[in-house]
Structures are given as structure tokens and as C-alpha cells.
Protein backbone atom coordinates (compact mmCIF):
# COMPACT_ATOMS: atom_id res chain seq x y z
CA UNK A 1 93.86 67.26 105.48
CA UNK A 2 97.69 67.04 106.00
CA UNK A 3 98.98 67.71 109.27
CA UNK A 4 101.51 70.43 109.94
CA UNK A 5 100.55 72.59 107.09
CA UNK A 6 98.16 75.07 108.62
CA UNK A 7 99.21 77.75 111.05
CA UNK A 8 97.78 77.32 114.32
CA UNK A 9 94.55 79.37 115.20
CA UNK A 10 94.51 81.24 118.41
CA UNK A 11 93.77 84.32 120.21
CA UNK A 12 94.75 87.50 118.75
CA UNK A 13 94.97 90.86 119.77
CA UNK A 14 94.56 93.63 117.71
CA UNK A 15 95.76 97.45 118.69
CA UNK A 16 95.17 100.46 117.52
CA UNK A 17 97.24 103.91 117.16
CA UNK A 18 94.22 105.36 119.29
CA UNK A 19 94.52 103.03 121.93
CA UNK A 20 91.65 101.19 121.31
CA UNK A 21 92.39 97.12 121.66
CA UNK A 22 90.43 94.61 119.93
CA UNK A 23 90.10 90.72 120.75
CA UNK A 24 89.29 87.69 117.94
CA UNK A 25 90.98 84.54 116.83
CA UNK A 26 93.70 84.48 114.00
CA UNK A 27 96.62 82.93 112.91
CA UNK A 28 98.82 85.55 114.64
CA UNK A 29 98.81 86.66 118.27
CA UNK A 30 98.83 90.27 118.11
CA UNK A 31 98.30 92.97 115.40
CA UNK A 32 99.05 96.70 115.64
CA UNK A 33 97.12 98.85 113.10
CA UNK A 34 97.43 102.55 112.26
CA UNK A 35 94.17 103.28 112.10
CA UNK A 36 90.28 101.21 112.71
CA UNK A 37 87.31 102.15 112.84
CA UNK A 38 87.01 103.45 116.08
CA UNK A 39 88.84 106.97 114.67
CA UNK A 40 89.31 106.78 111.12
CA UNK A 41 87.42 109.91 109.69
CA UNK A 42 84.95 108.12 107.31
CA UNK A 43 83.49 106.15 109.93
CA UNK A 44 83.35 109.08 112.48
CA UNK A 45 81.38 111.12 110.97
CA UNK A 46 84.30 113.51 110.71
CA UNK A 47 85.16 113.37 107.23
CA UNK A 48 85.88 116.88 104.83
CA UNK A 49 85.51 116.39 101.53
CA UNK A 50 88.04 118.96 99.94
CA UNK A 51 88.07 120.23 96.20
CA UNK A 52 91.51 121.33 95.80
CA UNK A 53 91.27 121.65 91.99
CA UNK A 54 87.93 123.44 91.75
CA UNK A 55 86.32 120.57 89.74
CA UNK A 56 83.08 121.04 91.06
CA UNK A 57 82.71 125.12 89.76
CA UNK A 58 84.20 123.84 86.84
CA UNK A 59 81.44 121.59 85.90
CA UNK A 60 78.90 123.87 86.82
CA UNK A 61 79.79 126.55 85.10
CA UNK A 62 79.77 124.41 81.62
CA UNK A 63 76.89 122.36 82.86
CA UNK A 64 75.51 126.13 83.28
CA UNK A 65 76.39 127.22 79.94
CA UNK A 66 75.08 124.19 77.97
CA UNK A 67 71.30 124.65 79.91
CA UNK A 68 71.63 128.17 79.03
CA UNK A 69 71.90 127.47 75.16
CA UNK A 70 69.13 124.72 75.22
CA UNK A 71 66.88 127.48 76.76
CA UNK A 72 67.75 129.48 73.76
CA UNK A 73 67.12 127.13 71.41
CA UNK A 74 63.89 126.29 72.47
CA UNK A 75 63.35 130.10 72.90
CA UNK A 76 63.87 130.46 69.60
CA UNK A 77 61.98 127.82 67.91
């Protein structure tokens, strides 16, 4: 390998938004990140799921209609 060409590896400290302070090796000595996984939502537990466009009644009401015809049709066979 040539020398001088890879960054040196040492300790690194990475910081959340939250507060809460991480340590590991890397090629840079500190990090600051928004968010990890000690509060972002998904990992929390505190996630909402929120259907702003109504998708979900909109499929069930055709997914409604179309099992209400194939009852029909097989009522009427």
C-alpha cells in the first residue's frame, strides 16, 4: 500500500441534537448529527403514521365495492 494516501484512523466522537454522545474510531475526530437513534421516532417507538390524503378509505371503499359485485355474481349464478 502507498504511504500517505489514507486518512489517519482515530478516535471519533459523535454528538447528537439530544445530547446523547457516542464514541468509535473514524477518519474524523468528531461528528455532530441531527438526529440517532437514541430519539428519532421510528426507533422510539413513537412513530404516527398519518394519512393526509385519505388513501387508505379510498381503497377500501373500491376494494369494498369490487367484493360486493363478486358476491353478486356468484349470487346470481
Amino acid at each position: 500500500m502507498k504511504k500517505g494516501v489514507h486518512p489517519d484512523y482515530v478516535e471519533c466522537e459523535i454528538a447528537c441534537a439530544c445530547g446523547s454522545k457516542v464514541v468509535t474510531r473514524g477518519v474524523q475526530s468528531h461528528v455532530h448529527v441531527d438526529i440517532c437513534s437514541a430519539c428519532h421516532p421510528f426507533y422510539t417507538g413513537k412513530q404516527k403514521l398519518v394519512d393526509t390524503a385519505g388513501r387508505i378509505e379510498k381503497f377500501n371503499l373500491r376494494f369494498a365495492k369490487t367484493e360486493a359485485k363478486k358476491q353478486t355474481a356468484k349470487a346470481g349464478s
